[in-house]
Protein backbone atom coordinates (compact mmCIF):
# COMPACT_ATOMS: atom_id res chain seq x y z
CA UNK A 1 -6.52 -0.85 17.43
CA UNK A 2 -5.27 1.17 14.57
CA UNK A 3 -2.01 1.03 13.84
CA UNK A 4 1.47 3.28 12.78
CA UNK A 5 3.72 3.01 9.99
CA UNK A 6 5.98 4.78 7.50
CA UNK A 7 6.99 4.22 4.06
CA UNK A 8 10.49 3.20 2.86
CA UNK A 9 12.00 2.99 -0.94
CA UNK A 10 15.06 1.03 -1.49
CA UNK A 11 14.51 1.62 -5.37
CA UNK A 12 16.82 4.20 -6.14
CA UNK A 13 14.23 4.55 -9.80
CA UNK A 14 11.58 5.81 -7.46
CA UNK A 15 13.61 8.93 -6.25
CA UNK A 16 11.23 11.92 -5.94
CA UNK A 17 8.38 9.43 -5.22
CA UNK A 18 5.96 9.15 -1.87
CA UNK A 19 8.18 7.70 0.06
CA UNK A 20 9.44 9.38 3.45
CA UNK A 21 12.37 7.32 4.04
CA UNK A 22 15.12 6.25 1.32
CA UNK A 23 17.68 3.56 0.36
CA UNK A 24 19.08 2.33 3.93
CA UNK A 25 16.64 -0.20 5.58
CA UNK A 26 18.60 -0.15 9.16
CA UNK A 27 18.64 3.49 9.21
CA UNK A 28 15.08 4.01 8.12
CA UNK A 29 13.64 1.05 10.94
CA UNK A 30 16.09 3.20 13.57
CA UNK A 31 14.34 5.89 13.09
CA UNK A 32 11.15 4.70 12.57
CA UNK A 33 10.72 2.87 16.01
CA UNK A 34 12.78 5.95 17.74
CA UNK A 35 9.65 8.05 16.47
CA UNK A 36 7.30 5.35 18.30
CA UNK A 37 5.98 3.66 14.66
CA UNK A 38 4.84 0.23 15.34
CA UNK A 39 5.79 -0.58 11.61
CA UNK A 40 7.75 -0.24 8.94
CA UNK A 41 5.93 -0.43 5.17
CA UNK A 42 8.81 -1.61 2.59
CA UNK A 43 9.06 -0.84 -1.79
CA UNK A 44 12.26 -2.63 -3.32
CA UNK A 45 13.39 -3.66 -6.19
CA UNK A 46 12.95 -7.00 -6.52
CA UNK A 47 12.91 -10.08 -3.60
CA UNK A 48 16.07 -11.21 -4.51
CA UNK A 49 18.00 -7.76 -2.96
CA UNK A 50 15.30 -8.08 0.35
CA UNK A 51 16.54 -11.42 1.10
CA UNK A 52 20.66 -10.19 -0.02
CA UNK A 53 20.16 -7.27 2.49
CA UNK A 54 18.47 -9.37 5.16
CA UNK A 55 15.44 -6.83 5.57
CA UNK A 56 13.63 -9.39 7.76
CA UNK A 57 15.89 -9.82 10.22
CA UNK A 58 16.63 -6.08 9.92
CA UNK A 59 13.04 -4.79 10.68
CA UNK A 60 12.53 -7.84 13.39
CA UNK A 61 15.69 -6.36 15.31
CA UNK A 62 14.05 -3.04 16.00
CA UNK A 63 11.36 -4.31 17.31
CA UNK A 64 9.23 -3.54 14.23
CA UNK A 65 6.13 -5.24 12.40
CA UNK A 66 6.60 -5.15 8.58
CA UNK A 67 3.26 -3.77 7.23
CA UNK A 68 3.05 -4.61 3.89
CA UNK A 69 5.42 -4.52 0.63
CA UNK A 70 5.29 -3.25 -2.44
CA UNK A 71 5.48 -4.81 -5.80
CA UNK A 72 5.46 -1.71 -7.83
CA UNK A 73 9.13 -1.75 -8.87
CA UNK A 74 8.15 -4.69 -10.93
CA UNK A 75 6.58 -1.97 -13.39
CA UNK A 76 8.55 0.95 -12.63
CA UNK A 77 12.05 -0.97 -13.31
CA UNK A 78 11.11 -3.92 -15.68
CA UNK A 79 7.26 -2.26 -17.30
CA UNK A 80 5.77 -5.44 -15.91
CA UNK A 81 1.41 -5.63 -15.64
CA UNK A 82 -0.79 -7.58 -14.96
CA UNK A 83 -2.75 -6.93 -17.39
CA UNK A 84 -0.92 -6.73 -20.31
CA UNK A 85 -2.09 -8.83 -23.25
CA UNK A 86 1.12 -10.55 -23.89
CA UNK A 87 0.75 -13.84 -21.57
CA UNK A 88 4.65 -14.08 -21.47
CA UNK A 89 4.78 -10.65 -19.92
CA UNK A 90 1.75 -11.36 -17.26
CA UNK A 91 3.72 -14.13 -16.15
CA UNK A 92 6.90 -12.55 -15.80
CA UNK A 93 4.39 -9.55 -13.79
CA UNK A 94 3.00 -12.68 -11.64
CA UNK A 95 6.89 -14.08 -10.89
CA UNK A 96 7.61 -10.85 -9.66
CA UNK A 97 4.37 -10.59 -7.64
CA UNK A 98 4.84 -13.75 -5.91
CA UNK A 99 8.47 -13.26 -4.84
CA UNK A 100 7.40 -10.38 -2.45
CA UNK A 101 4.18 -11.71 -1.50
CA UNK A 102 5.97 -14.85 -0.51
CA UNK A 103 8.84 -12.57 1.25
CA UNK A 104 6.09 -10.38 3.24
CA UNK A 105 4.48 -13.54 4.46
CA UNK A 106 7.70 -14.38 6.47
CA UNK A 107 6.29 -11.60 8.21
CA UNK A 108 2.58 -11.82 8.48
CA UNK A 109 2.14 -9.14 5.97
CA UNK A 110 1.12 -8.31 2.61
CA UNK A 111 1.82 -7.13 -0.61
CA UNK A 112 0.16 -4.52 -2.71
CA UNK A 113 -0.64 -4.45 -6.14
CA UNK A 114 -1.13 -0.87 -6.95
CA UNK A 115 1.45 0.18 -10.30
CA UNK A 116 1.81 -3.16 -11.41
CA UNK A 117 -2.07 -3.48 -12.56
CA UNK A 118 -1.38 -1.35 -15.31
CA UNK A 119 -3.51 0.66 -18.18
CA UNK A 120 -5.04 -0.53 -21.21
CA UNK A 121 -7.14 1.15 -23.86
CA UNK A 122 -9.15 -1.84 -23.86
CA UNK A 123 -10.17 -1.28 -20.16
CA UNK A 124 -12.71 -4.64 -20.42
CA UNK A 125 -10.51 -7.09 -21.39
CA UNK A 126 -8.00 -5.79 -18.96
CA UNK A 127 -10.13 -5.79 -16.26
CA UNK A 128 -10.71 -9.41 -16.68
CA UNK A 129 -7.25 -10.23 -16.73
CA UNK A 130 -6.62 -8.57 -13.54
CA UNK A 131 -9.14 -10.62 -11.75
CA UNK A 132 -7.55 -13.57 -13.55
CA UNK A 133 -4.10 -12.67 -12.17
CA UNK A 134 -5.88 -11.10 -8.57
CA UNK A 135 -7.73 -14.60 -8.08
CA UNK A 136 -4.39 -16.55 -8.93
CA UNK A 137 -1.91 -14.31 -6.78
CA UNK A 138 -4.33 -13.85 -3.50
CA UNK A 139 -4.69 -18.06 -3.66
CA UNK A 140 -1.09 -17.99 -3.44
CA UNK A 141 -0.93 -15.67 -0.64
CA UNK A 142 -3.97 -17.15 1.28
CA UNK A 143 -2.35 -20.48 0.94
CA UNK A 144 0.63 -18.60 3.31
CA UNK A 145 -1.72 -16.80 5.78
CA UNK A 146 -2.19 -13.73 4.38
CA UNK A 147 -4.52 -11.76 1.99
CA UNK A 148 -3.27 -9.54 -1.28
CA UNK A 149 -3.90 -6.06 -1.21
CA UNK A 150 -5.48 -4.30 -4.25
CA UNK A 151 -4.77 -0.49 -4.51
CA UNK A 152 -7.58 1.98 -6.30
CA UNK A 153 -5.46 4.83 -8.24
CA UNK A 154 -6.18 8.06 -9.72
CA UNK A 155 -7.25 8.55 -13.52
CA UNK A 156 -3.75 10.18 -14.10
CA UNK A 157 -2.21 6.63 -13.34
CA UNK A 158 -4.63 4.09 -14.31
CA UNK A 159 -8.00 3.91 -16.44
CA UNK A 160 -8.88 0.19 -14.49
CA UNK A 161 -10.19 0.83 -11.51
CA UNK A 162 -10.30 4.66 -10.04
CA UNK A 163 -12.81 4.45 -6.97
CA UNK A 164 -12.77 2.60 -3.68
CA UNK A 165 -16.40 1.65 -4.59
CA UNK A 166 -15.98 0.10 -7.93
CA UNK A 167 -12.65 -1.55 -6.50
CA UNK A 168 -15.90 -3.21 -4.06
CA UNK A 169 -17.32 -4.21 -6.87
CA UNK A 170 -15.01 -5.62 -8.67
CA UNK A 171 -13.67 -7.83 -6.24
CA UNK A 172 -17.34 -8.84 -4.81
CA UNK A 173 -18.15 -9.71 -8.57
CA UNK A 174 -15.52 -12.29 -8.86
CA UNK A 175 -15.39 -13.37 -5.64
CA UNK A 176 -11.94 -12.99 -4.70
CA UNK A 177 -12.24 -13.26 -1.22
CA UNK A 178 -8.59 -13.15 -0.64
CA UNK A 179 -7.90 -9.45 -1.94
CA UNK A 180 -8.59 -6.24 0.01
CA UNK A 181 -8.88 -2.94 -0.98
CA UNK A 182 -6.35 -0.01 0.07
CA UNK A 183 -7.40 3.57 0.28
CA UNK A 184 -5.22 5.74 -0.50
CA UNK A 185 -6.76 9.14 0.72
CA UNK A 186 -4.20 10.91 -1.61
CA UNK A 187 -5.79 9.35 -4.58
CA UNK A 188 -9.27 9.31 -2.84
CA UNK A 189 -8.89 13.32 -2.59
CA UNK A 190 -9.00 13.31 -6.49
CA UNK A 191 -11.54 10.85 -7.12
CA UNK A 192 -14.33 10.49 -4.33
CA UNK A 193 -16.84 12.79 -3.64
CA UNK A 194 -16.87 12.17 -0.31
CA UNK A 195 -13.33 10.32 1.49
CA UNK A 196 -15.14 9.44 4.65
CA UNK A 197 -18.75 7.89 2.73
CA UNK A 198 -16.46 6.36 0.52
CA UNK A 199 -14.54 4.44 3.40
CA UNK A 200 -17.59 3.08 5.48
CA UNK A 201 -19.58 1.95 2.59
CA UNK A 202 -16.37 -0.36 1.44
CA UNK A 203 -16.26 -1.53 4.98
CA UNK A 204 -14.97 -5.00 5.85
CA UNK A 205 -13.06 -4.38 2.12
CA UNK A 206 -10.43 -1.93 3.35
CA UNK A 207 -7.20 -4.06 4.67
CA UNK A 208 -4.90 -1.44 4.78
CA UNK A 209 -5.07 2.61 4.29
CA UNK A 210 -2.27 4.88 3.27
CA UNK A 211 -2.76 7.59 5.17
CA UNK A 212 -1.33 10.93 2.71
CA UNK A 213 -2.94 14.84 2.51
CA UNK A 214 -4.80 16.22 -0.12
CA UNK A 215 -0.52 17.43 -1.90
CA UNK A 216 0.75 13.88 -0.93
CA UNK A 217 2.20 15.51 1.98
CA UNK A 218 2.25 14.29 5.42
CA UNK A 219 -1.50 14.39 6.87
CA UNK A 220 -1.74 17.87 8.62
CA UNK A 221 0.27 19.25 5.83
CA UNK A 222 -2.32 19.68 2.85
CA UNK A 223 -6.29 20.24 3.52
CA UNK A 224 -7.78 16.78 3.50
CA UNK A 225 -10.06 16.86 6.85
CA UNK A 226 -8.35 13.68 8.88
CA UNK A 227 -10.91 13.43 11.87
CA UNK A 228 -13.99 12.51 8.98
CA UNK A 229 -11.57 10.05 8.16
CA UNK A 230 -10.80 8.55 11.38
CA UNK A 231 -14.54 8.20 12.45
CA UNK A 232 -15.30 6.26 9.62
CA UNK A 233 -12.41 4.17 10.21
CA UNK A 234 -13.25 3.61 13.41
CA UNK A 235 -17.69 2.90 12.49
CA UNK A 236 -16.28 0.06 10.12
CA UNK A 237 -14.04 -1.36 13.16
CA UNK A 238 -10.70 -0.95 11.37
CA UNK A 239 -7.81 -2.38 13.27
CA UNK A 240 -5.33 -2.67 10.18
CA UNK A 241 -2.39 -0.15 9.53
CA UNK A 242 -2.77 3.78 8.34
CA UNK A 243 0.34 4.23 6.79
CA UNK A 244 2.27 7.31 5.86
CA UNK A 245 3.01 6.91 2.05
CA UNK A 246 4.12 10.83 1.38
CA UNK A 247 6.80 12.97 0.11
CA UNK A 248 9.54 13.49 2.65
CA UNK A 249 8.85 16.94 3.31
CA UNK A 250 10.02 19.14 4.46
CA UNK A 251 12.41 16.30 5.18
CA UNK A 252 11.83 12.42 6.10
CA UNK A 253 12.10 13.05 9.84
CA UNK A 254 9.96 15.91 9.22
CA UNK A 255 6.74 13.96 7.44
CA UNK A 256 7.18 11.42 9.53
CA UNK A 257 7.11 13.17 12.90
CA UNK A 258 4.12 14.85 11.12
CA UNK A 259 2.53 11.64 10.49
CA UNK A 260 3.15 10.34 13.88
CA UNK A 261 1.39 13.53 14.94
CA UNK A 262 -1.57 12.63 12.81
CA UNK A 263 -1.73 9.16 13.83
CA UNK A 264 -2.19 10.21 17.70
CA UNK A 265 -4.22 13.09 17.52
CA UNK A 266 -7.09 11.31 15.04
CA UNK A 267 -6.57 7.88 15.48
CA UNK A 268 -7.26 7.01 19.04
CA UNK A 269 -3.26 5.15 19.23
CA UNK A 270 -0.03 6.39 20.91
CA UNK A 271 3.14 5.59 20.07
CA UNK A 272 4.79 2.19 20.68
């Protein structure tokens, strides 16, 4: 079965950002499994204030699954990559990586590597140091029972890897086994030709999906078609999370509600 869940930033940097929920954990899982989410997705500063605020125990006592984390406050806060060329800096990027995969895990969950993978004019040598870092990280996670999660974005925000297709690629090139690929259909509305095609060709790839309209709205709210989207989810035999990663318009209880809608209208589920 496909499953709920909603976004929330404890990274006060992000402000403005896709996020529907913002900077109190226990409020934001409240709400979240009072609107019938099954999960909660989580972007923080660092693992160090996670584990300070007791965010596991937090989510666990609302009765909530964590679905992933996000490590992208390691570039937004300190400009870490993964690919940049200074090896001091990747390995600062990979400390920072490994804290939240390691704290997800607690959880059965992953982390994402979307921001963190960077840009670099020299997109070839780049790309081979993110499969250097992607290989090393998703051992580390597979070594705690779960996978990484690699996260396609548009041109605007990195030159690496734009397409779910070449993300397929990539990863079936140097075998790392341990990453999948996320779809985000926000980024996917500016860069495929065809969401759905896109999404059943990468198959068995896909281990999570943020689930955002065509204005990073909540789905319903912009003009991406969601039921193309759902069918192919469903061909491939997706049973990970769709997860609302949107502005919090036309307030967080708003785009969430909105995204609950989504999720039980095109997505066969019901709330919890």
């Amino acid at each position: 079965m496909i499953r709920s869940s909603i976004t929330v930033s404890l990274v006060p940097e992000a402000r403005g950002g896709p996020f529907v929920f913002w900077d109190d954990l226990e409020a934001a899982c409240a709400r979240t499994a009072a609107l019938g989410f099954h999960a909660i997705e989580v972007f923080a500063p660092s693992v160090e204030v996670l584990e300070k605020l007791g965010a596991a125990r937090i989510i666990e006592r609302h009765g909530l699954k964590l679905a992933a984390a996000g490590t992208g406050a390691g570039w937004l806060i300190h400009q870490l990559t993964l690919t940049n060329p200074d090896p001091a800096v990747r390995s600062k990027a990979r400390q920072f990586a490994r804290g939240i995969i390691e704290w997800a895990a607690q959880l059965g969950a992953p982390a994402i590597i979307g921001s963190m993978q960077g840009r670099d004019p020299d997109r070839d040598s780049a790309l081979k140091r993110l499969a250097d870092e992607l290989a090393t990280l998703s051992a580390h996670a597979a070594g705690l029972g779960v996978n990484l999660i690699y996260e396609p974005l548009n041109r605007f925000e990195t030159n690496l890897i734009n397409r779910l297709g070449d993300g397929v690629d990539f990863l079936a090139a140097h075998k790392l086994e341990h990453v999948k690929l996320l779809p985000d259909l926000f980024h996917m509305n500016i860069e495929e030709v065809s969401i759905s095609a896109a999404l059943e060709k990468a198959g068995a790839w896909i281990g999570h999906v943020h689930l955002a309209d065509s204005n990073r709205r909540a789905m319903g709210f912009g003009h991406t078609p969601v039921f193309p989207v759902a069918r192919a989810l469903e061909k491939i035999g997706y049973d990970g999370y769709v997860s609302g990663e949107v502005v919090s318009w036309p307030d967080p209880v708003g785009a969430a509600r909105q995204t609950m809608l989504s999720y039980t209208q095109h997505f066969g589920g019901a709330p919890r």
